[in-house]
Protein backbone atom coordinates (compact mmCIF):
# COMPACT_ATOMS: atom_id res chain seq x y z
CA UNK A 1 -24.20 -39.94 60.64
CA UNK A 2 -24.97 -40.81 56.93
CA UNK A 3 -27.42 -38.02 56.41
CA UNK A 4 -24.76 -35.33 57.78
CA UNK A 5 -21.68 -37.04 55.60
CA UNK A 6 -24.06 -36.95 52.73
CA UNK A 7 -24.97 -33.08 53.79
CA UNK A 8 -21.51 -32.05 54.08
CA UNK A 9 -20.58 -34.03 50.53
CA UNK A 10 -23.19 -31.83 48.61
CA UNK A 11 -22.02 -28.79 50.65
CA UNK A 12 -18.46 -29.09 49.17
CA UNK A 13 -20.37 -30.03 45.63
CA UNK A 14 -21.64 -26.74 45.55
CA UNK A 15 -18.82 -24.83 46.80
CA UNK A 16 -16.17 -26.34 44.00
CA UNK A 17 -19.10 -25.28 41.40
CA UNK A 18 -19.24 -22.27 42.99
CA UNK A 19 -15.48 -22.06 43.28
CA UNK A 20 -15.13 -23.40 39.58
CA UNK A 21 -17.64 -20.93 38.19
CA UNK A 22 -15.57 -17.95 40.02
CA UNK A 23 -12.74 -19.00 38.15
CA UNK A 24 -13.94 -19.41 35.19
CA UNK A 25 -15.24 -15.50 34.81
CA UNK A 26 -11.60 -14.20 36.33
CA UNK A 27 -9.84 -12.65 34.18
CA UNK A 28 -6.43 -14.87 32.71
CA UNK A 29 -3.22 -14.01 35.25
CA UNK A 30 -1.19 -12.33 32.72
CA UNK A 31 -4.41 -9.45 32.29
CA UNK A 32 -4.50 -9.37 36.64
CA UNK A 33 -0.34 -8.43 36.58
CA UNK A 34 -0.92 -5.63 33.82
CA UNK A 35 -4.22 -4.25 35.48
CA UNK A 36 -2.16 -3.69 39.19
CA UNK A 37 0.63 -2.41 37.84
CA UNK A 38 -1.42 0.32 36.17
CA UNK A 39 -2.66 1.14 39.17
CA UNK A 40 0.49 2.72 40.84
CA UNK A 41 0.72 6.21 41.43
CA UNK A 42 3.51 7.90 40.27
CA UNK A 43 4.75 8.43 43.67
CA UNK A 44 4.89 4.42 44.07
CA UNK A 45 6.82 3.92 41.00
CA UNK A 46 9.41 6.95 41.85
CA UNK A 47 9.84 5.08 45.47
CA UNK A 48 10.38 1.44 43.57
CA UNK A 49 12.93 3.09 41.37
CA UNK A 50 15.21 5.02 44.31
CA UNK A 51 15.21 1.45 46.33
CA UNK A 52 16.33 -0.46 43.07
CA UNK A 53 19.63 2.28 42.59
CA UNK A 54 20.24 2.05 46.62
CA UNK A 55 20.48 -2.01 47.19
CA UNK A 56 24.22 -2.38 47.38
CA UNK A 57 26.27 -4.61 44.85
CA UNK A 58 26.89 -7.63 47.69
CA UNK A 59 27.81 -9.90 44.69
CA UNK A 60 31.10 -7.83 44.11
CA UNK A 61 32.59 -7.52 47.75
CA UNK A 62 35.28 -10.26 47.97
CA UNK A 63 34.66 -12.63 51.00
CA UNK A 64 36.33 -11.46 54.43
CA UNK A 65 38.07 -14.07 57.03
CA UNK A 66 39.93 -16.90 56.97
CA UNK A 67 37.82 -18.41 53.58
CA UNK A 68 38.72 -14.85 51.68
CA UNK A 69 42.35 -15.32 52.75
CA UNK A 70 43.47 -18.00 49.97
């Protein structure tokens, strides 16, 4: 039992230094956001703009029922 926890320790030893060495070459988060956002077609972006004009102002209806009535 000793030699397979002692296996499985320096398993996990080289998958953080694996792990830590993969994050280390990434690129910061802030230069991931701008890279996919400069990947959307034109199509994408005309599609995100028509759903942002066509989500209904729910903030301005005035409550309906008994809790409205005051």
């Amino acid at each position: 039992m000793a030699d397979s926890l002692d296996e499985f320790i320096e398993e996990q030893k080289a998958k953080l230094a694996k792990d830590k060495a993969e994050l280390e070459s990434d690129p910061p988060y802030m230069e991931m956001k701008g890279k996919a956002s400069e990947k959307l077609s034109e199509n994408s972006k005309i599609l995100i703009s028509m759903a942002k004009e066509n989500i209904p102002p729910s903030s301005q209806q005035q409550p309906k029922g008994p809790l409205g009535m005051v």
